[in-house]
PDB file of N, CA and C in Angstrom:
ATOM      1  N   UNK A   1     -11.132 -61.647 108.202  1.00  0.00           N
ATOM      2  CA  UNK A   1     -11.446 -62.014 109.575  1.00  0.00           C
ATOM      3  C   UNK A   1     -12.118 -63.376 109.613  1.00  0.00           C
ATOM      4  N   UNK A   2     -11.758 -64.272 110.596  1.00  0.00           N
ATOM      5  CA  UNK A   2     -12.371 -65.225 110.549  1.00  0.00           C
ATOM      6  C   UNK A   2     -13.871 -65.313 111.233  1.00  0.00           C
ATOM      7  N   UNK A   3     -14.704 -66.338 110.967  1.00  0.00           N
ATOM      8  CA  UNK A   3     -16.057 -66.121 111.689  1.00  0.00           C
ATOM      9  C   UNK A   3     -15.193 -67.007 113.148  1.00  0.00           C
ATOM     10  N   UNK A   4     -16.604 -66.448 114.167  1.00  0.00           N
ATOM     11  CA  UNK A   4     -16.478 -67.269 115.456  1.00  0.00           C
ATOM     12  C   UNK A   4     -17.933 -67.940 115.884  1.00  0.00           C
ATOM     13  N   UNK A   5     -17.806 -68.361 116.892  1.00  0.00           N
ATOM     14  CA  UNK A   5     -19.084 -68.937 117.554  1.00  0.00           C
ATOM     15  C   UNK A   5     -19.328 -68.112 118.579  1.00  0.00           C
ATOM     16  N   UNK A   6     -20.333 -67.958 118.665  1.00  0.00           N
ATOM     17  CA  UNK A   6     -20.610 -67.098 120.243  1.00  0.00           C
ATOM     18  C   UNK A   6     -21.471 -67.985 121.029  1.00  0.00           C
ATOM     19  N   UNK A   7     -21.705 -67.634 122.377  1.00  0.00           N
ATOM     20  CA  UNK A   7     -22.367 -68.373 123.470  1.00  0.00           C
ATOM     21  C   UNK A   7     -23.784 -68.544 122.723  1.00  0.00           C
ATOM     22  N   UNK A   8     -24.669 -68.820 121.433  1.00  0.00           N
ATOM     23  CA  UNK A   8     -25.484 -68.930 121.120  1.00  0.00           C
ATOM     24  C   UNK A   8     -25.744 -70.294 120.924  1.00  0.00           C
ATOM     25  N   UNK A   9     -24.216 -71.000 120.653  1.00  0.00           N
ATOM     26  CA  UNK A   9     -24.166 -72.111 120.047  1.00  0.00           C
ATOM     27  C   UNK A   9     -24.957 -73.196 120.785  1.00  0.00           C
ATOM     28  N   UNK A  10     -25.672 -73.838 119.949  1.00  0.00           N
ATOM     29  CA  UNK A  10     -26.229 -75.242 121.089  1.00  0.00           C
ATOM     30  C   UNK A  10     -25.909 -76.581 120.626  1.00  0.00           C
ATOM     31  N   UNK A  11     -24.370 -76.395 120.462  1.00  0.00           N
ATOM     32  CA  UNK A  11     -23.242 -77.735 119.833  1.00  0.00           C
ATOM     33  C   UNK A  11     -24.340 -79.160 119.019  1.00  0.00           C
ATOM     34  N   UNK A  12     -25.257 -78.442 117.879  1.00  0.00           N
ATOM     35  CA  UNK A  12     -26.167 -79.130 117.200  1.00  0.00           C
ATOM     36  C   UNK A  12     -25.121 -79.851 115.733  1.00  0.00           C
ATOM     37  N   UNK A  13     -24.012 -79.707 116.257  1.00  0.00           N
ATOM     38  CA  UNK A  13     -23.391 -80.199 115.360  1.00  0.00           C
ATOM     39  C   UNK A  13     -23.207 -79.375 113.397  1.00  0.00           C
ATOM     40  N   UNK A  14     -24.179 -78.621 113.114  1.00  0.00           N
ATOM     41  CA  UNK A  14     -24.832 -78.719 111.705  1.00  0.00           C
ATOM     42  C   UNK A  14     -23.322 -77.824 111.214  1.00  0.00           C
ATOM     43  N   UNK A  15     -22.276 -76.932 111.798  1.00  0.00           N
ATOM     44  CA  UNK A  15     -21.173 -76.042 111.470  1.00  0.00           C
ATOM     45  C   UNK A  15     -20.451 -77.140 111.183  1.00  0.00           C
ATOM     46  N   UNK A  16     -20.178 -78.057 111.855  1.00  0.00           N
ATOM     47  CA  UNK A  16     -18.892 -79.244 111.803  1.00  0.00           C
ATOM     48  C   UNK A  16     -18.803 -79.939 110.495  1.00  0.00           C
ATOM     49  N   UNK A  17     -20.268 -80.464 110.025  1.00  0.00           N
ATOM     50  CA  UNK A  17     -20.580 -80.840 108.907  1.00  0.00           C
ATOM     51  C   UNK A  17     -20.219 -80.307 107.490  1.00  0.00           C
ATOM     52  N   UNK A  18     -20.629 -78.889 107.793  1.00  0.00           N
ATOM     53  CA  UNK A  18     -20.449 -78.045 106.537  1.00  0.00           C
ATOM     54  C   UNK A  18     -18.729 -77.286 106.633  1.00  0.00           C
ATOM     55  N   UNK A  19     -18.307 -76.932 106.977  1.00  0.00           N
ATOM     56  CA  UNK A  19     -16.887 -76.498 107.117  1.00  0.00           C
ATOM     57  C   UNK A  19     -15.615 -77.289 106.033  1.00  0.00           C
ATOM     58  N   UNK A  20     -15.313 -76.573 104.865  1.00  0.00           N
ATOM     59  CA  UNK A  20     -14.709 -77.501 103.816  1.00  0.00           C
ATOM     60  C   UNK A  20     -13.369 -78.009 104.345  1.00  0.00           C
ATOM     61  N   UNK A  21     -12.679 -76.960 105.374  1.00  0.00           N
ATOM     62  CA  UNK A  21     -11.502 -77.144 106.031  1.00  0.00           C
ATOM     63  C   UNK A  21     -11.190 -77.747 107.326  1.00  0.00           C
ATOM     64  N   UNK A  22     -12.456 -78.302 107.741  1.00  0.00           N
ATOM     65  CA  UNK A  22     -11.958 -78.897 109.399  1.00  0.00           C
ATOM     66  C   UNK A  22     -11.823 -77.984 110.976  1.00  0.00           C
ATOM     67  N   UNK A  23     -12.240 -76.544 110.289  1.00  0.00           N
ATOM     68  CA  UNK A  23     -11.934 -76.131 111.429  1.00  0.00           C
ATOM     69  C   UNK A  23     -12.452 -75.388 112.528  1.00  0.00           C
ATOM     70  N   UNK A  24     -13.680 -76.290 112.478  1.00  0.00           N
ATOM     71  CA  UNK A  24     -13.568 -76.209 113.788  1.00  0.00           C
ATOM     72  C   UNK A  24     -14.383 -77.254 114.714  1.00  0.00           C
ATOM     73  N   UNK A  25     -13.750 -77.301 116.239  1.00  0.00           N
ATOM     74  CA  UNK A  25     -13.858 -78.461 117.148  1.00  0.00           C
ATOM     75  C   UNK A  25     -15.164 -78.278 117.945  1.00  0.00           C
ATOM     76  N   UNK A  26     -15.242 -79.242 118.327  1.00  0.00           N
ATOM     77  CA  UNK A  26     -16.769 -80.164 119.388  1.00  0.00           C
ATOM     78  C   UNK A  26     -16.195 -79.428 120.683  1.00  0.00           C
ATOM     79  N   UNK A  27     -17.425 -78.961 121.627  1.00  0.00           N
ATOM     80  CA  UNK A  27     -16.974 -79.199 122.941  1.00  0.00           C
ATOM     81  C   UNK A  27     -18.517 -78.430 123.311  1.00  0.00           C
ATOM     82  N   UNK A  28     -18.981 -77.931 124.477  1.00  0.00           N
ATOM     83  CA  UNK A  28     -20.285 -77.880 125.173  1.00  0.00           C
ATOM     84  C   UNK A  28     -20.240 -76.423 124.296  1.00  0.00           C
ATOM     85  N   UNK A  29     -19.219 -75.651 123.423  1.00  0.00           N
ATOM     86  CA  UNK A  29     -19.392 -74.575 122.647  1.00  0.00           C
ATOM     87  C   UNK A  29     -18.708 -75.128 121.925  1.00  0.00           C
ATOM     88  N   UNK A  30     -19.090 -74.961 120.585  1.00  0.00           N
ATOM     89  CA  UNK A  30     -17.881 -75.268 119.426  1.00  0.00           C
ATOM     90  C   UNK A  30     -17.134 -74.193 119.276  1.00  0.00           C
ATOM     91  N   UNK A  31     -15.941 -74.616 118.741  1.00  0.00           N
ATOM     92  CA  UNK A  31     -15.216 -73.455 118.500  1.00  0.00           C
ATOM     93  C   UNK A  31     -14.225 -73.203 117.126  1.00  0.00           C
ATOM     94  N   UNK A  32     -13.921 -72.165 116.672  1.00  0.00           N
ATOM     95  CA  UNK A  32     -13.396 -72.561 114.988  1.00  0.00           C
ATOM     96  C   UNK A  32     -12.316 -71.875 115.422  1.00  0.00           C
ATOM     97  N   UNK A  33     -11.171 -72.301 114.822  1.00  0.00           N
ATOM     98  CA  UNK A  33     -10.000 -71.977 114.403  1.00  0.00           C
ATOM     99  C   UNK A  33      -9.400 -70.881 113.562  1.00  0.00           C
ATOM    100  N   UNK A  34      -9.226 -70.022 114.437  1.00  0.00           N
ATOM    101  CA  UNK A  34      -8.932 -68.684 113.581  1.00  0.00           C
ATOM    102  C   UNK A  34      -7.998 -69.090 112.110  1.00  0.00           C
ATOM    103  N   UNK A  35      -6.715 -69.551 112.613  1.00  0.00           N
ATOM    104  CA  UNK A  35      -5.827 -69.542 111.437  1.00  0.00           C
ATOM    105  C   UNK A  35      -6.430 -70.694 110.454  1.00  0.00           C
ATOM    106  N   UNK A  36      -6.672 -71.405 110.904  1.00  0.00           N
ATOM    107  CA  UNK A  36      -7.626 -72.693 109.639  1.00  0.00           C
ATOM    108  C   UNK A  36      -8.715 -72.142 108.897  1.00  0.00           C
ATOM    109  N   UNK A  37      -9.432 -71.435 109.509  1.00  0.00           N
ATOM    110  CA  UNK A  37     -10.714 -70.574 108.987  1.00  0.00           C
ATOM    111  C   UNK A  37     -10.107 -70.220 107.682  1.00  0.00           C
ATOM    112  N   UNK A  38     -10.890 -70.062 106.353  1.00  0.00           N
ATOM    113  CA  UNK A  38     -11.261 -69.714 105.024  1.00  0.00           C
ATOM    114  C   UNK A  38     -11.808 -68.576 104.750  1.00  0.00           C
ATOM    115  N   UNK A  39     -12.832 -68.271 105.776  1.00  0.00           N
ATOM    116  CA  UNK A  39     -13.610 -67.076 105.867  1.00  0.00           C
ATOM    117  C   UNK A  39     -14.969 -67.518 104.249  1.00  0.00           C
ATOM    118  N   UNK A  40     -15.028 -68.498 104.592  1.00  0.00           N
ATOM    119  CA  UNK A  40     -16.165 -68.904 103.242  1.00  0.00           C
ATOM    120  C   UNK A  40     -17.437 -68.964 103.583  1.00  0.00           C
ATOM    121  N   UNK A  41     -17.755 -68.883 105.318  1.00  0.00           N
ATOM    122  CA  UNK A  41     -18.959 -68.709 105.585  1.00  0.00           C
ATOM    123  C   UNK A  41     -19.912 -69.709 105.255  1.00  0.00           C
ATOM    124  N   UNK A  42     -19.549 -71.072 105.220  1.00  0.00           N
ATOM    125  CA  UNK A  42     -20.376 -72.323 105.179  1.00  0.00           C
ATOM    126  C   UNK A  42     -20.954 -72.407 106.178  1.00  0.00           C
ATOM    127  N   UNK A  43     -20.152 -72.531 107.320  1.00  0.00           N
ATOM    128  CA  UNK A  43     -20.358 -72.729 108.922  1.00  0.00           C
ATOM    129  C   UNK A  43     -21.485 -71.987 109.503  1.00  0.00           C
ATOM    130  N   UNK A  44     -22.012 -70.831 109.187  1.00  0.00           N
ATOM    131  CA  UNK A  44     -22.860 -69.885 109.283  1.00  0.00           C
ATOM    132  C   UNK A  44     -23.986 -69.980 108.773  1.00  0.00           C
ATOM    133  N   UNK A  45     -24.209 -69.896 107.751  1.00  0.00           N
ATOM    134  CA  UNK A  45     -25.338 -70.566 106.769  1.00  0.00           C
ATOM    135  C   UNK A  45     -25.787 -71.682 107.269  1.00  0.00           C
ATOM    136  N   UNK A  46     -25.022 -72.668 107.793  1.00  0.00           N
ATOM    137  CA  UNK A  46     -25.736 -73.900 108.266  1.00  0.00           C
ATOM    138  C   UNK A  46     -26.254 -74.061 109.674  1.00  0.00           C
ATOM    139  N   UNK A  47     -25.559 -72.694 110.452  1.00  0.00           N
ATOM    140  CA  UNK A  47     -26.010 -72.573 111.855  1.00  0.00           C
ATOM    141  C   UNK A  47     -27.409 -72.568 111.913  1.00  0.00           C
ATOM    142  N   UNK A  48     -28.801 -72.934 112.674  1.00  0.00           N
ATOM    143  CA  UNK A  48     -29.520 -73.052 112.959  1.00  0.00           C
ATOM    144  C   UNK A  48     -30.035 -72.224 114.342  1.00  0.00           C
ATOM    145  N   UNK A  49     -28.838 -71.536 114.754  1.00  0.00           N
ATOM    146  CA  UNK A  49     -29.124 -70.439 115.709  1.00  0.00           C
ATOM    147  C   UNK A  49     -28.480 -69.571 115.744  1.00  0.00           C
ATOM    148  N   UNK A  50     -27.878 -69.084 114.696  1.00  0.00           N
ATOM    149  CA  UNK A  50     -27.582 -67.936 114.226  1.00  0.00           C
ATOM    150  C   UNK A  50     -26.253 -67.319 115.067  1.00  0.00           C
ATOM    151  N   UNK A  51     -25.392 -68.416 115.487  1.00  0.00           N
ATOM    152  CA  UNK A  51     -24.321 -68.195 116.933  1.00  0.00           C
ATOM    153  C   UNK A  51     -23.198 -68.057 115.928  1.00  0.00           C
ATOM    154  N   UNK A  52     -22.949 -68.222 114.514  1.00  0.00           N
ATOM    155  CA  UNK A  52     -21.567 -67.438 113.614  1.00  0.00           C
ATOM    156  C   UNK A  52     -21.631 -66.346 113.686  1.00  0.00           C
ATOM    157  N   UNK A  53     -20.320 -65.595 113.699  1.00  0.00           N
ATOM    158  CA  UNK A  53     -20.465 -64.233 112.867  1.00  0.00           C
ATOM    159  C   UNK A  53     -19.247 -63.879 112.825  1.00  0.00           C
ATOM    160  N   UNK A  54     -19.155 -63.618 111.852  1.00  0.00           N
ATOM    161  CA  UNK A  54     -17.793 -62.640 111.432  1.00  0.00           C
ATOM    162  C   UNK A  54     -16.803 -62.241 112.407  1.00  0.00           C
ATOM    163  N   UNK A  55     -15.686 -62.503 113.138  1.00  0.00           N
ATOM    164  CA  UNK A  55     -15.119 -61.936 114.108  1.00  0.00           C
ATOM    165  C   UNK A  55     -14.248 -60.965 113.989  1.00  0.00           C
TER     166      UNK A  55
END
């Protein structure tokens, strides 16, 4: 399963950074890309408000 973002996100950028594959995009919520997703859980770890999780 891929992770997602939930309405927690406060587009601080820190997921975009860490993500080895690109996937996922900027906008007033970020949002990741199911089929691009790795499921490696970088993006999460680097969240700062805890808005990844497993979808």
């Amino acid at each position: 399963m891929a992770y997602v973002i939930t309405d927690g996100c406060v587009a601080c950028g820190s997921c975009i950074d860490e993500c080895p594959v690109g996937a996922i995009s900027e906008g007033d919520i970020y949002k990741i890309d199911a089929a691009a997703c790795i499921d490696c859980g970088s993006c999460a770890g680097a969240c700062p408000s805890d808005a990844i999780v497993q979808g």
